[in-house]
PDB file of N, CA and C in Angstrom:
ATOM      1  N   UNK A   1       9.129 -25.218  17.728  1.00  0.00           N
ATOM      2  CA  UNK A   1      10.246 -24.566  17.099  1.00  0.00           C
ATOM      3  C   UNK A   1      10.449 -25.082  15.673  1.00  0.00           C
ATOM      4  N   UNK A   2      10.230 -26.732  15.002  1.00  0.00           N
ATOM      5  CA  UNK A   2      10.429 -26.562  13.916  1.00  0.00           C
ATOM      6  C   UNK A   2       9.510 -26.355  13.061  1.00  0.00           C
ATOM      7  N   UNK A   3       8.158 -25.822  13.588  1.00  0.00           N
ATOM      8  CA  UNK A   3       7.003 -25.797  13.003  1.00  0.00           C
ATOM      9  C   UNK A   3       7.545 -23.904  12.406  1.00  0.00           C
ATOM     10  N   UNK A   4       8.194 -23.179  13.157  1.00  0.00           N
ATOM     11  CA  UNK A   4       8.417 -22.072  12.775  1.00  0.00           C
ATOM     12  C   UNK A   4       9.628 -22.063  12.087  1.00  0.00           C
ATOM     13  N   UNK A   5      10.493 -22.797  12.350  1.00  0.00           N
ATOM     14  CA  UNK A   5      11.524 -22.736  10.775  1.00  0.00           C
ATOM     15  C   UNK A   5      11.045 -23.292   9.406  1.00  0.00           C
ATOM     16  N   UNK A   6      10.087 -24.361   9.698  1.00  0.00           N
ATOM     17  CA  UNK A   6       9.595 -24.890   8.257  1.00  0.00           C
ATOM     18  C   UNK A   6       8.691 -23.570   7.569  1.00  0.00           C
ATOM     19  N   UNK A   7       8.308 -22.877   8.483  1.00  0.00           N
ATOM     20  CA  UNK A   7       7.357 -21.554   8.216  1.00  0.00           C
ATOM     21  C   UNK A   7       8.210 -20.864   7.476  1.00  0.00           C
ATOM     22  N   UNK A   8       9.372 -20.650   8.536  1.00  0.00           N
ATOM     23  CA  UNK A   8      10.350 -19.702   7.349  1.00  0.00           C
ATOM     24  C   UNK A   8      10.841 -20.222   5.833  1.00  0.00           C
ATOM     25  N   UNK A   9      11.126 -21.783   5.868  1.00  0.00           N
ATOM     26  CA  UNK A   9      11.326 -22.364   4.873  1.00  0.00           C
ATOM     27  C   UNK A   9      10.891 -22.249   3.663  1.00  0.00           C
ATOM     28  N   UNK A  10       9.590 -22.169   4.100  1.00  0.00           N
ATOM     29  CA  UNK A  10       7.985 -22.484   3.187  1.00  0.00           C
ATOM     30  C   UNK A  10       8.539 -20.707   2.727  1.00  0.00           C
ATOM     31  N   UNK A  11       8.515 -19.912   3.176  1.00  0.00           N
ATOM     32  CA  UNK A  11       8.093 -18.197   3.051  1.00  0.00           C
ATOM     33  C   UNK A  11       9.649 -18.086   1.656  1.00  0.00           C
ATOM     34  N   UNK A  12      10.527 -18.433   2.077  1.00  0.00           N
ATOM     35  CA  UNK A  12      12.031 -18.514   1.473  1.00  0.00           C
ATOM     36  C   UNK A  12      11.855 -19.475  -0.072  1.00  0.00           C
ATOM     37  N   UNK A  13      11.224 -20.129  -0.440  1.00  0.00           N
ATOM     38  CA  UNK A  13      10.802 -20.870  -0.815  1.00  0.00           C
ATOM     39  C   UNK A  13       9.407 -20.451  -1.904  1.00  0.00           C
ATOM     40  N   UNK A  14       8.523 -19.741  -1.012  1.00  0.00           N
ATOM     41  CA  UNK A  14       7.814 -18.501  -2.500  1.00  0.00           C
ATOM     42  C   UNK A  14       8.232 -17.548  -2.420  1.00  0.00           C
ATOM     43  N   UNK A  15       9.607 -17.165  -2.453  1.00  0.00           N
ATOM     44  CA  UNK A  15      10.207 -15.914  -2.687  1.00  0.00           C
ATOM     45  C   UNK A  15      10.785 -16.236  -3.604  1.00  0.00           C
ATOM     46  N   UNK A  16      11.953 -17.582  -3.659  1.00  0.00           N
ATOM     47  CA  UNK A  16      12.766 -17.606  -4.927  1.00  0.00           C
ATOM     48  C   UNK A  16      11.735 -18.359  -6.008  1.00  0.00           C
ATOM     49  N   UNK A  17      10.566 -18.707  -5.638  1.00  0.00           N
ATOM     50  CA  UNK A  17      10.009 -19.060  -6.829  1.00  0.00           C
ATOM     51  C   UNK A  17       8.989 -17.866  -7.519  1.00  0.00           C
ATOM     52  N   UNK A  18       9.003 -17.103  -6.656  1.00  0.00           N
ATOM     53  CA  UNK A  18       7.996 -15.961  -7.656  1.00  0.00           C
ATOM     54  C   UNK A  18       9.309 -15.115  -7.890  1.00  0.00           C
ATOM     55  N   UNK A  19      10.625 -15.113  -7.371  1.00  0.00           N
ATOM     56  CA  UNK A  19      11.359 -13.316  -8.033  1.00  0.00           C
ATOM     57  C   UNK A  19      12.069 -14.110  -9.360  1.00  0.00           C
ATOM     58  N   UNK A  20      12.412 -16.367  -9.370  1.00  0.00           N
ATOM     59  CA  UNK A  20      12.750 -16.529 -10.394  1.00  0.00           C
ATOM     60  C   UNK A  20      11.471 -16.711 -11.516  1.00  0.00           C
ATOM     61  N   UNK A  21      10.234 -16.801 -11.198  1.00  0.00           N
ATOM     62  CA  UNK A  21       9.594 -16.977 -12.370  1.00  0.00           C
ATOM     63  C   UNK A  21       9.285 -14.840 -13.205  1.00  0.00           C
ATOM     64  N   UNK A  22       9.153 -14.225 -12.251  1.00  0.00           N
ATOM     65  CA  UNK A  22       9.017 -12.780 -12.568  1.00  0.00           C
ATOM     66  C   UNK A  22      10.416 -12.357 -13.306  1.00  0.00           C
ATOM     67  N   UNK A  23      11.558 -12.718 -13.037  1.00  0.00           N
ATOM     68  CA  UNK A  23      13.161 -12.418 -13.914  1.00  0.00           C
ATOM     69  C   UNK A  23      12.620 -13.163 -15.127  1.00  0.00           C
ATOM     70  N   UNK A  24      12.016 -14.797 -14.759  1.00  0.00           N
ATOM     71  CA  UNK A  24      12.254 -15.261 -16.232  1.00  0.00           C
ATOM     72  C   UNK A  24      11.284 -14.585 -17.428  1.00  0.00           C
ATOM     73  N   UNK A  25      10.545 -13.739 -17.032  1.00  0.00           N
ATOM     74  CA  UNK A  25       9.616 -13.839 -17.668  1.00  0.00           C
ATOM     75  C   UNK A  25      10.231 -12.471 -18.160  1.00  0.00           C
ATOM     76  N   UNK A  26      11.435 -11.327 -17.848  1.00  0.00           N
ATOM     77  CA  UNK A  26      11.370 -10.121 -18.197  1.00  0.00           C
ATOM     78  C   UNK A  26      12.512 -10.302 -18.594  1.00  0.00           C
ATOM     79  N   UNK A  27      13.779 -11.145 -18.767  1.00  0.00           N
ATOM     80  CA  UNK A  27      14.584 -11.697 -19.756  1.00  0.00           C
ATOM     81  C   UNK A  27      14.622 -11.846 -21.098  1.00  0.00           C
ATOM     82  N   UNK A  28      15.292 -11.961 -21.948  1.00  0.00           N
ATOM     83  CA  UNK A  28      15.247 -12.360 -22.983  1.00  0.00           C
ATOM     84  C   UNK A  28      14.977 -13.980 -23.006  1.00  0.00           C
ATOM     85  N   UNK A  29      14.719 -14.851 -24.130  1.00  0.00           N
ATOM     86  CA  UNK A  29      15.006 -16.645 -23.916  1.00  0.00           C
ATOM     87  C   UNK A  29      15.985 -17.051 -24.355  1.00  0.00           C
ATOM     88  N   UNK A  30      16.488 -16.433 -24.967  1.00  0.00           N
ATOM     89  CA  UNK A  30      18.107 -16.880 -25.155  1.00  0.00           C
ATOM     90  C   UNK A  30      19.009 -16.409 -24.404  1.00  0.00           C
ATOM     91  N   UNK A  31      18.556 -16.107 -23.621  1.00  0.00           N
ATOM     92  CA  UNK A  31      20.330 -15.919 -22.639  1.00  0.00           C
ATOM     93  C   UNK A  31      20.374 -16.708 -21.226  1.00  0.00           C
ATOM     94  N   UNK A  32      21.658 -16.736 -20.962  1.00  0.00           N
ATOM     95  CA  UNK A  32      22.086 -17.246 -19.576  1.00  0.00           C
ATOM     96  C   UNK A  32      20.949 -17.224 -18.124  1.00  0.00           C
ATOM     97  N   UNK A  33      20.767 -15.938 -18.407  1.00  0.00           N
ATOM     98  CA  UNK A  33      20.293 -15.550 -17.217  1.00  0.00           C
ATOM     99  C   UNK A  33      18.727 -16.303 -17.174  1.00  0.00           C
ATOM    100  N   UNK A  34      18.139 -16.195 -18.271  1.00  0.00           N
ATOM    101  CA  UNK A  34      16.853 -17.096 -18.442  1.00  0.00           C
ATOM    102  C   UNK A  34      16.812 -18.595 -17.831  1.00  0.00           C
ATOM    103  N   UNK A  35      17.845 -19.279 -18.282  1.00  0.00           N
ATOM    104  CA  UNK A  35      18.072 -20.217 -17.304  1.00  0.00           C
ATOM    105  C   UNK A  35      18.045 -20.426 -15.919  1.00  0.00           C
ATOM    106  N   UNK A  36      19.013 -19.702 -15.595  1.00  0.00           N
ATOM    107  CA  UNK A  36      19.054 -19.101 -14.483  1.00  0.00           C
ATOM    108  C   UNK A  36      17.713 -19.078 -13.403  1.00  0.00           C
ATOM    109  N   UNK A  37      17.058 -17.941 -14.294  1.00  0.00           N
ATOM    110  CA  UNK A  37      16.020 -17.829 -13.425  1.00  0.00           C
ATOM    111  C   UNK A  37      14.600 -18.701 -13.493  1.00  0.00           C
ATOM    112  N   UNK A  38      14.782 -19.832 -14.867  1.00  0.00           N
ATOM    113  CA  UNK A  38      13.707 -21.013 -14.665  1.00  0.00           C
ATOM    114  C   UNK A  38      14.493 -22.150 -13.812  1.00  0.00           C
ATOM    115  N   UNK A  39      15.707 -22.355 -13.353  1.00  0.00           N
ATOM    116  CA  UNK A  39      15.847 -22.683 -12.277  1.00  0.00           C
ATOM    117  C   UNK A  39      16.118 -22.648 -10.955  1.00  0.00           C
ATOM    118  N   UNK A  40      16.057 -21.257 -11.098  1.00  0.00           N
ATOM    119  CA  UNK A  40      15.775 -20.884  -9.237  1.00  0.00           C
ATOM    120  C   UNK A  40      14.038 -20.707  -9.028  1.00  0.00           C
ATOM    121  N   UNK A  41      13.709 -20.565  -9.998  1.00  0.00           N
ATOM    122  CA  UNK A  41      12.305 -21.150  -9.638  1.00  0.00           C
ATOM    123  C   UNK A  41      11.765 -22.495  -9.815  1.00  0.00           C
ATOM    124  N   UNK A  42      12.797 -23.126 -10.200  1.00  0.00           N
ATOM    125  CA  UNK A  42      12.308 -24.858 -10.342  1.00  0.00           C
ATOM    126  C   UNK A  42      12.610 -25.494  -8.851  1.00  0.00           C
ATOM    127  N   UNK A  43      14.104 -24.690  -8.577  1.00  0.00           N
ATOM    128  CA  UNK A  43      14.719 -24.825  -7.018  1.00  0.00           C
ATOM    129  C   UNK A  43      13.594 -24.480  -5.253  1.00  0.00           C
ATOM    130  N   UNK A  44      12.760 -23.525  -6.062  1.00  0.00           N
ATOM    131  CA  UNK A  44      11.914 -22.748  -4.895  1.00  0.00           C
ATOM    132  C   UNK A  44      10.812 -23.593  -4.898  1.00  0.00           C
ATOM    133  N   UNK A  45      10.399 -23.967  -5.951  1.00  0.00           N
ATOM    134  CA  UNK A  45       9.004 -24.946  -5.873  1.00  0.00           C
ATOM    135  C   UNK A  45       9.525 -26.365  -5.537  1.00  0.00           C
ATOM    136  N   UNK A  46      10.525 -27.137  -5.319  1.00  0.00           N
ATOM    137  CA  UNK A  46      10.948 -28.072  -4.683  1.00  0.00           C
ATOM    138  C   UNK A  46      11.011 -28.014  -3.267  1.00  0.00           C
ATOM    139  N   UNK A  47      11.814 -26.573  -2.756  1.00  0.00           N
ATOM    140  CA  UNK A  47      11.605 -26.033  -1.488  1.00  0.00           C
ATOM    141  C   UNK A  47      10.269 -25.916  -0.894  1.00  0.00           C
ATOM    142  N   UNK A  48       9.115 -25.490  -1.458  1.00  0.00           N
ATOM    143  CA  UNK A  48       7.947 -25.549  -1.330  1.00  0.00           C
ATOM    144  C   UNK A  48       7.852 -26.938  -1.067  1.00  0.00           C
ATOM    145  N   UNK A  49       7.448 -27.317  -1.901  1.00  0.00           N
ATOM    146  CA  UNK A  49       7.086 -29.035  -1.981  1.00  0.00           C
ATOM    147  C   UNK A  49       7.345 -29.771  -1.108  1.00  0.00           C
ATOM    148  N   UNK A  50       8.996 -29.596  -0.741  1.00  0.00           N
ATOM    149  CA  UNK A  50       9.226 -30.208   0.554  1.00  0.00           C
ATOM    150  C   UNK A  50       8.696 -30.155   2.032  1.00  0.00           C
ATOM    151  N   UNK A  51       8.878 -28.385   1.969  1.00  0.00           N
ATOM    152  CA  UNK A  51       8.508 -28.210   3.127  1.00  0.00           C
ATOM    153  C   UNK A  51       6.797 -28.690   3.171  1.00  0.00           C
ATOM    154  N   UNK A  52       5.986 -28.729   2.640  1.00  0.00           N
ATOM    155  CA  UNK A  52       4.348 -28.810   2.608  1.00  0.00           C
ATOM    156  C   UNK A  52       4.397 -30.287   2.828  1.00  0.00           C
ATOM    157  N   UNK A  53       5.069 -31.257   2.102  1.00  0.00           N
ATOM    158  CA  UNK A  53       5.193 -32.893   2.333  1.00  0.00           C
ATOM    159  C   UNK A  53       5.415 -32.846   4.184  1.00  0.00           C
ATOM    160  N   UNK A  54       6.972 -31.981   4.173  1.00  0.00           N
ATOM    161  CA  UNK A  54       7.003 -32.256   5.810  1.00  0.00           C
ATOM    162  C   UNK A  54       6.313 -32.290   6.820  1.00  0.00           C
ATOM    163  N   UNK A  55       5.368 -30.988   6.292  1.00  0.00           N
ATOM    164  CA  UNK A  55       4.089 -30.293   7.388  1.00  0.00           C
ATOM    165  C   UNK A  55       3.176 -31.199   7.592  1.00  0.00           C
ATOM    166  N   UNK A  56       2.849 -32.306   5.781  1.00  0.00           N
ATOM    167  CA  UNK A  56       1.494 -32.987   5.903  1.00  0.00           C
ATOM    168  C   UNK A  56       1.832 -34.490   6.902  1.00  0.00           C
ATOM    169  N   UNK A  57       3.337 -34.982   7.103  1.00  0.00           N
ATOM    170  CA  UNK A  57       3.669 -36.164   7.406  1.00  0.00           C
ATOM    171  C   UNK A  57       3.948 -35.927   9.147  1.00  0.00           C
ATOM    172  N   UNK A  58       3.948 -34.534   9.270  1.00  0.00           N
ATOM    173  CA  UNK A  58       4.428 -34.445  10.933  1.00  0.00           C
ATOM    174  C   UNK A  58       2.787 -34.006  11.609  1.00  0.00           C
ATOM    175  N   UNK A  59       1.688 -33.911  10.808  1.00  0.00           N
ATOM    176  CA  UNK A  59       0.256 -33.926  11.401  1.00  0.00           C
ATOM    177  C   UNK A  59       0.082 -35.352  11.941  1.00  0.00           C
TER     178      UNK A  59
END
């Protein structure tokens, strides 16, 4: 069972990092929202990261 929530984790996780790197990139760079969306993709690749550390330490 937590092998399939970390699954979902992991999946949740390259979602907000590819829809924030795809916003940041169709933004302007000066505005709010640019931020925004280089850190919900800074947020998703941590999520990643984590979950992949978890997976490699519970083998």
């Amino acid at each position: 069972m937590i092998r399939e929530s970390l699954k979902g984790f992991l999946q949740i996780g390259f979602f907000i990092m590819v829809a924030g790197l795809c916003s940041a990139l169709l933004v302007p760079r000066d505005s709010g929202e640019f931020v925004i969306s280089v850190c919900s993709s800074v947020i998703g690749l941590t999520l990643v990261v984590g979950v992949v550390t978890i997976f490699r330490l519970m083998r």
